[in-house]
C-alpha atoms as a PDB file:
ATOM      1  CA  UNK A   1       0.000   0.000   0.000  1.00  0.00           C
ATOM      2  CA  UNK A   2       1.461   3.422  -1.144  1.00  0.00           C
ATOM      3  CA  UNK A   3       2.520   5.523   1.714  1.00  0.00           C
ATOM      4  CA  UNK A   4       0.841   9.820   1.620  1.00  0.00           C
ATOM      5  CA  UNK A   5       4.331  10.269   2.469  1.00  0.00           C
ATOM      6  CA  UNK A   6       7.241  11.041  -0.129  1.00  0.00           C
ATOM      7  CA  UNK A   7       9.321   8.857   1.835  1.00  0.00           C
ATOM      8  CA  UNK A   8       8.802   5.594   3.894  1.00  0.00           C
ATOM      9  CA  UNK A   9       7.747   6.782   7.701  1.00  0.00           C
ATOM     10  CA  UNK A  10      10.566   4.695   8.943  1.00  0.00           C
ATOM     11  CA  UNK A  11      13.055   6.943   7.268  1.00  0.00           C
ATOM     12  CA  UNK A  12      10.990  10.580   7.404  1.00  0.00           C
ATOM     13  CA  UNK A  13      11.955  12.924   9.766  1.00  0.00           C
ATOM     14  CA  UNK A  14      10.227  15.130  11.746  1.00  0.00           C
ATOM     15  CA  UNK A  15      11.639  17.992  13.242  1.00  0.00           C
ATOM     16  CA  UNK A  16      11.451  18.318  17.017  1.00  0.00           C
ATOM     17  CA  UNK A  17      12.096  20.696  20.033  1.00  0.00           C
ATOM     18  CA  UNK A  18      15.745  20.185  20.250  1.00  0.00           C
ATOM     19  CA  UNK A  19      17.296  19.182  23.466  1.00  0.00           C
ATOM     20  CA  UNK A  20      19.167  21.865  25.536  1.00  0.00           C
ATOM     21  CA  UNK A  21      22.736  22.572  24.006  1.00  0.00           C
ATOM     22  CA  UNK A  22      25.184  21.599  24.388  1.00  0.00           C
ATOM     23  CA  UNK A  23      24.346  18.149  23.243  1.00  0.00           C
ATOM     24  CA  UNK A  24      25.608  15.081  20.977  1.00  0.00           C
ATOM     25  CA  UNK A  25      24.119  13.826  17.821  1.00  0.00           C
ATOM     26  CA  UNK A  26      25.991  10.935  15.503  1.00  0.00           C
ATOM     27  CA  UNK A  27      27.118  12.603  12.728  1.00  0.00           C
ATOM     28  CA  UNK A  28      28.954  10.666  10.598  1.00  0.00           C
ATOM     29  CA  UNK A  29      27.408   9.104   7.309  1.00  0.00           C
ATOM     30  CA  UNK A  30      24.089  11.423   7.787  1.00  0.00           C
ATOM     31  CA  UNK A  31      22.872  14.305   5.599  1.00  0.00           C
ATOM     32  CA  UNK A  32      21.407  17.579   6.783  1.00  0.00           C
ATOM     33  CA  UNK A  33      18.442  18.357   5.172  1.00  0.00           C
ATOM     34  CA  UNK A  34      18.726  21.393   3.313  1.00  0.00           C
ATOM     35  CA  UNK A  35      16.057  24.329   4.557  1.00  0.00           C
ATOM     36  CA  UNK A  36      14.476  27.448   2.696  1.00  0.00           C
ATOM     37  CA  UNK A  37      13.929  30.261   4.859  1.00  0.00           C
ATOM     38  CA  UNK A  38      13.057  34.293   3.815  1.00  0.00           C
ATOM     39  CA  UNK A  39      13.937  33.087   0.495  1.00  0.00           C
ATOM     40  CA  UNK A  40      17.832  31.947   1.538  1.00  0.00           C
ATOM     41  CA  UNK A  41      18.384  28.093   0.821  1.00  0.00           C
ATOM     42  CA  UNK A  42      20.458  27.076   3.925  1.00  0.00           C
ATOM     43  CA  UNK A  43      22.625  23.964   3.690  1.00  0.00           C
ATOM     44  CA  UNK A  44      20.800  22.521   6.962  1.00  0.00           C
ATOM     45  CA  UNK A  45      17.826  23.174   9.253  1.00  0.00           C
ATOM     46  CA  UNK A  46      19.901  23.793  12.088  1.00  0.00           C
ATOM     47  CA  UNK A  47      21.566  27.090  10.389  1.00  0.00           C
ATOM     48  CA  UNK A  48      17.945  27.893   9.454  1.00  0.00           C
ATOM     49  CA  UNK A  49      16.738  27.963  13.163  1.00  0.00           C
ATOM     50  CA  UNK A  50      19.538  30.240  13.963  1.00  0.00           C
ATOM     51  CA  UNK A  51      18.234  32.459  11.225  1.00  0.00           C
ATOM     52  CA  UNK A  52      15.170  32.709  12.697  1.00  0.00           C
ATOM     53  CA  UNK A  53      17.118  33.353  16.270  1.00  0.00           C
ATOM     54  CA  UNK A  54      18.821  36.273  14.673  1.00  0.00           C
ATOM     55  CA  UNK A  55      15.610  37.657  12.960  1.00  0.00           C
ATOM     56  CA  UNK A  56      14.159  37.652  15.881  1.00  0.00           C
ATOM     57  CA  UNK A  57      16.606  39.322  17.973  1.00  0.00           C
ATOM     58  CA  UNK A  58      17.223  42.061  15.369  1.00  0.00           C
ATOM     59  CA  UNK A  59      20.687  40.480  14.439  1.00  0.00           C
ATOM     60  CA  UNK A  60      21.369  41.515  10.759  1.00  0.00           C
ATOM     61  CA  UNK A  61      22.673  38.332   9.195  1.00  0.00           C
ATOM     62  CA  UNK A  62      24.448  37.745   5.839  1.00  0.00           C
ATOM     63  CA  UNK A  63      24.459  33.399   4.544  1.00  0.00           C
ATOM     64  CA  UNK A  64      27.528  32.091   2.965  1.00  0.00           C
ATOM     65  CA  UNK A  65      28.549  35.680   1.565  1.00  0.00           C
ATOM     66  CA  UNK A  66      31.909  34.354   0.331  1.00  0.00           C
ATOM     67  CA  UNK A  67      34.256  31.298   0.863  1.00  0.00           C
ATOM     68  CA  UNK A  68      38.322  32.140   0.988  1.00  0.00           C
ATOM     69  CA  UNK A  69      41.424  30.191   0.438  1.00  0.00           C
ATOM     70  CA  UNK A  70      43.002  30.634   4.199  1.00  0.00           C
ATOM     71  CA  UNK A  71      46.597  29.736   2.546  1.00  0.00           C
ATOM     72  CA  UNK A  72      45.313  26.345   0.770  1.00  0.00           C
ATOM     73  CA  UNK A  73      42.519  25.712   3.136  1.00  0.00           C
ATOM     74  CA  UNK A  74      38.858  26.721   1.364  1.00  0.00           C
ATOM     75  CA  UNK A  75      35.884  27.619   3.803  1.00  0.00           C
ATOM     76  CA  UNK A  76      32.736  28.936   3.571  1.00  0.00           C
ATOM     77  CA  UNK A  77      31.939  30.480   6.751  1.00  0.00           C
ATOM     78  CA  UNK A  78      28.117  30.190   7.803  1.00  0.00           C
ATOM     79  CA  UNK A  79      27.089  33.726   8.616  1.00  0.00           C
ATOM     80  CA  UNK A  80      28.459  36.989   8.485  1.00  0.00           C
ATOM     81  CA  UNK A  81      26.992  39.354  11.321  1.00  0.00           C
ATOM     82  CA  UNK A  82      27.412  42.679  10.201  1.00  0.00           C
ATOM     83  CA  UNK A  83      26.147  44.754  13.104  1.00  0.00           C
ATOM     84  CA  UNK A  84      29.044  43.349  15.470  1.00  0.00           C
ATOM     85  CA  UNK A  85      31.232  42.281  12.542  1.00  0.00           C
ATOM     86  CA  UNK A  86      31.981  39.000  13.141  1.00  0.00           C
ATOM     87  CA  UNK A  87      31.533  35.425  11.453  1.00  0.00           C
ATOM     88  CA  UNK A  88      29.550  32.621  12.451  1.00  0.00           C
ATOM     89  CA  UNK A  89      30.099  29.251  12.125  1.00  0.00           C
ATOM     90  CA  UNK A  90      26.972  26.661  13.111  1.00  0.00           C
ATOM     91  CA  UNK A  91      28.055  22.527  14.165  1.00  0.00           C
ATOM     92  CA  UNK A  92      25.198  20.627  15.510  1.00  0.00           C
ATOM     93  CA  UNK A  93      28.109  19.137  17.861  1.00  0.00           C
ATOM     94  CA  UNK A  94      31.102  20.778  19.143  1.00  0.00           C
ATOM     95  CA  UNK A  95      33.907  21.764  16.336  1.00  0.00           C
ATOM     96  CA  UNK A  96      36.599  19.182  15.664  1.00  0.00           C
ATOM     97  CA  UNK A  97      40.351  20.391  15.791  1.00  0.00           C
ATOM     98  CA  UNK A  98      40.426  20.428  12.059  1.00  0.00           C
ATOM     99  CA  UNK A  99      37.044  23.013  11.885  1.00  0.00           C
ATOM    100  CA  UNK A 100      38.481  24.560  14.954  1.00  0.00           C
ATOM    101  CA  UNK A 101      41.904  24.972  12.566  1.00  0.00           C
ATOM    102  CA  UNK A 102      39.588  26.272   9.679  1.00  0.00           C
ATOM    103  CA  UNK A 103      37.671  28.933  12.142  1.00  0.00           C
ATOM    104  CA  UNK A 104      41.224  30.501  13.852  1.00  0.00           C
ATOM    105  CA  UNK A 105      42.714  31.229  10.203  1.00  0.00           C
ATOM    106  CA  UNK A 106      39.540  33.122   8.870  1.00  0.00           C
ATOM    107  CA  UNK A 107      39.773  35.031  12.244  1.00  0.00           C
ATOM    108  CA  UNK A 108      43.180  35.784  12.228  1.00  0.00           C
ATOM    109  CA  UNK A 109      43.103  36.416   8.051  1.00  0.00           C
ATOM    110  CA  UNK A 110      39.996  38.951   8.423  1.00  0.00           C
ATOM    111  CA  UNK A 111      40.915  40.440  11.898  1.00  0.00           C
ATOM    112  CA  UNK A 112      37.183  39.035  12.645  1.00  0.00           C
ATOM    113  CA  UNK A 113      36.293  36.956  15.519  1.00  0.00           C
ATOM    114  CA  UNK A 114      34.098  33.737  14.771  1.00  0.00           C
ATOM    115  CA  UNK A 115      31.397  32.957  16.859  1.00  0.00           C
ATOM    116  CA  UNK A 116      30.911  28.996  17.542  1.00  0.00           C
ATOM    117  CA  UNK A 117      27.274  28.119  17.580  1.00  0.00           C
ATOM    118  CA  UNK A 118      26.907  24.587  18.801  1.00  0.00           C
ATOM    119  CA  UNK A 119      24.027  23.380  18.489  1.00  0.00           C
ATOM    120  CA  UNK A 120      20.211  25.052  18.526  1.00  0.00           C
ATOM    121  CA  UNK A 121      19.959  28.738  19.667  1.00  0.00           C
ATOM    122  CA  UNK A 122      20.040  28.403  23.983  1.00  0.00           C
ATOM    123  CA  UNK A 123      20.078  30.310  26.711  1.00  0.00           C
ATOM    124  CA  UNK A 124      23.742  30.193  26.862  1.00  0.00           C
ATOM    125  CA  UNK A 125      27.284  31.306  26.140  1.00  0.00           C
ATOM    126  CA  UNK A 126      28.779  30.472  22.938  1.00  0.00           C
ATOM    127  CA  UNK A 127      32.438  30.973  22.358  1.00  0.00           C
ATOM    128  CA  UNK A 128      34.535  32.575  19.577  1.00  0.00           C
ATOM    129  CA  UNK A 129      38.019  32.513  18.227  1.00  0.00           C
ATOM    130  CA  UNK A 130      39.597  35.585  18.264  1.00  0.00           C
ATOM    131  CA  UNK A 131      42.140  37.057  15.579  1.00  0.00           C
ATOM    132  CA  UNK A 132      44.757  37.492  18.793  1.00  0.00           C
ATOM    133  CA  UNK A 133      44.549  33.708  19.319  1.00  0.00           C
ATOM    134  CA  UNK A 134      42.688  34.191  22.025  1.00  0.00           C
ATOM    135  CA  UNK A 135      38.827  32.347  22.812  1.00  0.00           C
ATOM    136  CA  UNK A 136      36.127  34.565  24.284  1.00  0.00           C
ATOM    137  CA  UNK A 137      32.616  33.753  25.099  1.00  0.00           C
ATOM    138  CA  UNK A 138      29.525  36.018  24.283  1.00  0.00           C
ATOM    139  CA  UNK A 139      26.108  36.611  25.217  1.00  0.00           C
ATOM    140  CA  UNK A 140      24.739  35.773  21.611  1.00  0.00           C
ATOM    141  CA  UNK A 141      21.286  38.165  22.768  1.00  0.00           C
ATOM    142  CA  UNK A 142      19.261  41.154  22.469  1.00  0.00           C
ATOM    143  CA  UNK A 143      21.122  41.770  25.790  1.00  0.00           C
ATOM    144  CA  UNK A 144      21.164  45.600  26.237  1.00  0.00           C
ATOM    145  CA  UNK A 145      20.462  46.077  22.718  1.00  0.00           C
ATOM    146  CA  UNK A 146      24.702  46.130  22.396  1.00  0.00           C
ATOM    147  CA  UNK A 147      24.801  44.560  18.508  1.00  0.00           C
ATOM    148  CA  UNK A 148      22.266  47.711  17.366  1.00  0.00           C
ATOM    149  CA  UNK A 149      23.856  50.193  20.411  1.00  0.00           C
ATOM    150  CA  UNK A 150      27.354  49.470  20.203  1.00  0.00           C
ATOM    151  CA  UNK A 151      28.355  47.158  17.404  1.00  0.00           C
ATOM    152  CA  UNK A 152      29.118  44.042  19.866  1.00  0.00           C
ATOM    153  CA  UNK A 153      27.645  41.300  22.031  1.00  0.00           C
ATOM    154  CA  UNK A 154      27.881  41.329  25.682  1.00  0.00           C
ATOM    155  CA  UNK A 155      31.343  39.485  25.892  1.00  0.00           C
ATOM    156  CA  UNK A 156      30.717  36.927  29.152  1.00  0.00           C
ATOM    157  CA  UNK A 157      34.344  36.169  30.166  1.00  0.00           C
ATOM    158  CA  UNK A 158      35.671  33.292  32.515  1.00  0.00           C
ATOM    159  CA  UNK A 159      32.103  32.004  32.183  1.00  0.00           C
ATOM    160  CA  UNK A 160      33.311  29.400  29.832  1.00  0.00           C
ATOM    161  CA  UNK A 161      31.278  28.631  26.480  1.00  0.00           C
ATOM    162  CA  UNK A 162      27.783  26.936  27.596  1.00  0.00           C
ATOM    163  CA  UNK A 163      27.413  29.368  30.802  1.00  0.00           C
ATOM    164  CA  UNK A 164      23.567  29.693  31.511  1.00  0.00           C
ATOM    165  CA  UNK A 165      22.932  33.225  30.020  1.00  0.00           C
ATOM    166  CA  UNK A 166      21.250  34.004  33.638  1.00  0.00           C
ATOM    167  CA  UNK A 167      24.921  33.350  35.542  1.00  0.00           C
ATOM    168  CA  UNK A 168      26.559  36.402  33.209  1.00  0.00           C
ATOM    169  CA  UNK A 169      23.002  38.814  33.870  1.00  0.00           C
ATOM    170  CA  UNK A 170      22.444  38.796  30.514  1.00  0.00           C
ATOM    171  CA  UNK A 171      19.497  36.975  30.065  1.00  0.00           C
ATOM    172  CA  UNK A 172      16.193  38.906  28.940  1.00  0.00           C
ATOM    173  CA  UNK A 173      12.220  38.342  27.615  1.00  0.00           C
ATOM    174  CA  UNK A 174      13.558  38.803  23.621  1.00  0.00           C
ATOM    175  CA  UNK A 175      15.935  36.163  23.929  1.00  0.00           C
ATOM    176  CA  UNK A 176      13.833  33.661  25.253  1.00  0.00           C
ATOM    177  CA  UNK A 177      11.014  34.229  23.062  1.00  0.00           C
ATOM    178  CA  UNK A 178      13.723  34.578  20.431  1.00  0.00           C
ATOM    179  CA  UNK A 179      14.979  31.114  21.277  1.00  0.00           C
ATOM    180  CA  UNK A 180      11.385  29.590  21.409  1.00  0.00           C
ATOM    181  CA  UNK A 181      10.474  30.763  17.848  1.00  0.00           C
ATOM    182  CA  UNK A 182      13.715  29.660  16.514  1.00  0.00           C
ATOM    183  CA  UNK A 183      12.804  25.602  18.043  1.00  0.00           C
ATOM    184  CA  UNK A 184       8.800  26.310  17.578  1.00  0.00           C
ATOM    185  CA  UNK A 185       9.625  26.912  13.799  1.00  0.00           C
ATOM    186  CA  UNK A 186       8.754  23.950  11.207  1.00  0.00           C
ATOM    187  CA  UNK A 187      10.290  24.305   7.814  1.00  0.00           C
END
């Protein structure tokens, strides 16, 4: 008997309220599912839902503006945040050295910090890698308004990437309804 479905059930996937970040999902051998969103084509639903994060937030986002040859090493960074000028790169697990590699050369070859975003948008800190070598950890939110205000995100340090937004005072209403429309959304 045909199935109403395009695809068997067994193999369909639904998307659903993702667990809190940080958290692990196998990712070898699978394939993100690519997403359309305010007519952008993103290469997975997670970097969709953090589209809808930003929009919601009043973060001015850019998709996959350019990719760059970081002295024989191509990458196409995710976003490009232009209010606070810096990159974002979105893993649905925590960077491996060789993406962590990728991420420090773009920062220290455009003098731009990138922002880690591990997994769905949260009520936490995410960290970055700095141009200086250095890591810092930011208060990804409509905190204070600082990304229209002042060009920046509330930078959280010694909290440590994955600090509960509440434990650097930076927590607000925006954010979490923010968050909540970027898991409530269905693509």
């Amino acid at each position: 008997m045909p199935s109403a479905w395009p695809v068997e059930p067994a193999k369909r996937f639904e998307a659903t309220l993702a667990p809190p970040a940080p958290y692990a999902l196998p990712s070898e051998g699978l394939t993100a599912l690519e997403t359309e969103y305010h007519q952008t084509r993103f290469r997975s639903r997670l970097e969709a839902h953090w589209a809808v994060y930003f929009d919601h937030c009043g973060i001015a986002w850019d998709y996959e503006p350019q990719g760059y040859d970081l002295g024989g090493v191509w990458y196409l960074p995710d976003f490009w945040l232009p209010q606070v000028g810096m990159w974002a790169e979105v893993k649905p697990v925590s960077l491996n050295e060789r993406e962590m590699e990728k991420a420090q050369r773009l920062a220290t070859a455009s003098h731009r910090a990138v922002l880690l975003l591990v997994g769905p948008p949260a009520a936490i800190t995410y960290g970055s890698r700095e141009p200086d070598l250095t890591e810092e950890d930011y208060c990804v939110s409509n905190y204070h308004d600082y990304h229209v205000t002042e060009g920046r995100f509330f930078a959280c340090s010694g909290s440590g990437a994955g600090a509960d937004l509440s434990e650097c005072g930076c927590d607000d209403e925006v954010t979490d309804e923010a968050i909540r429309a970027a898991s409530m959304r269905r693509f």
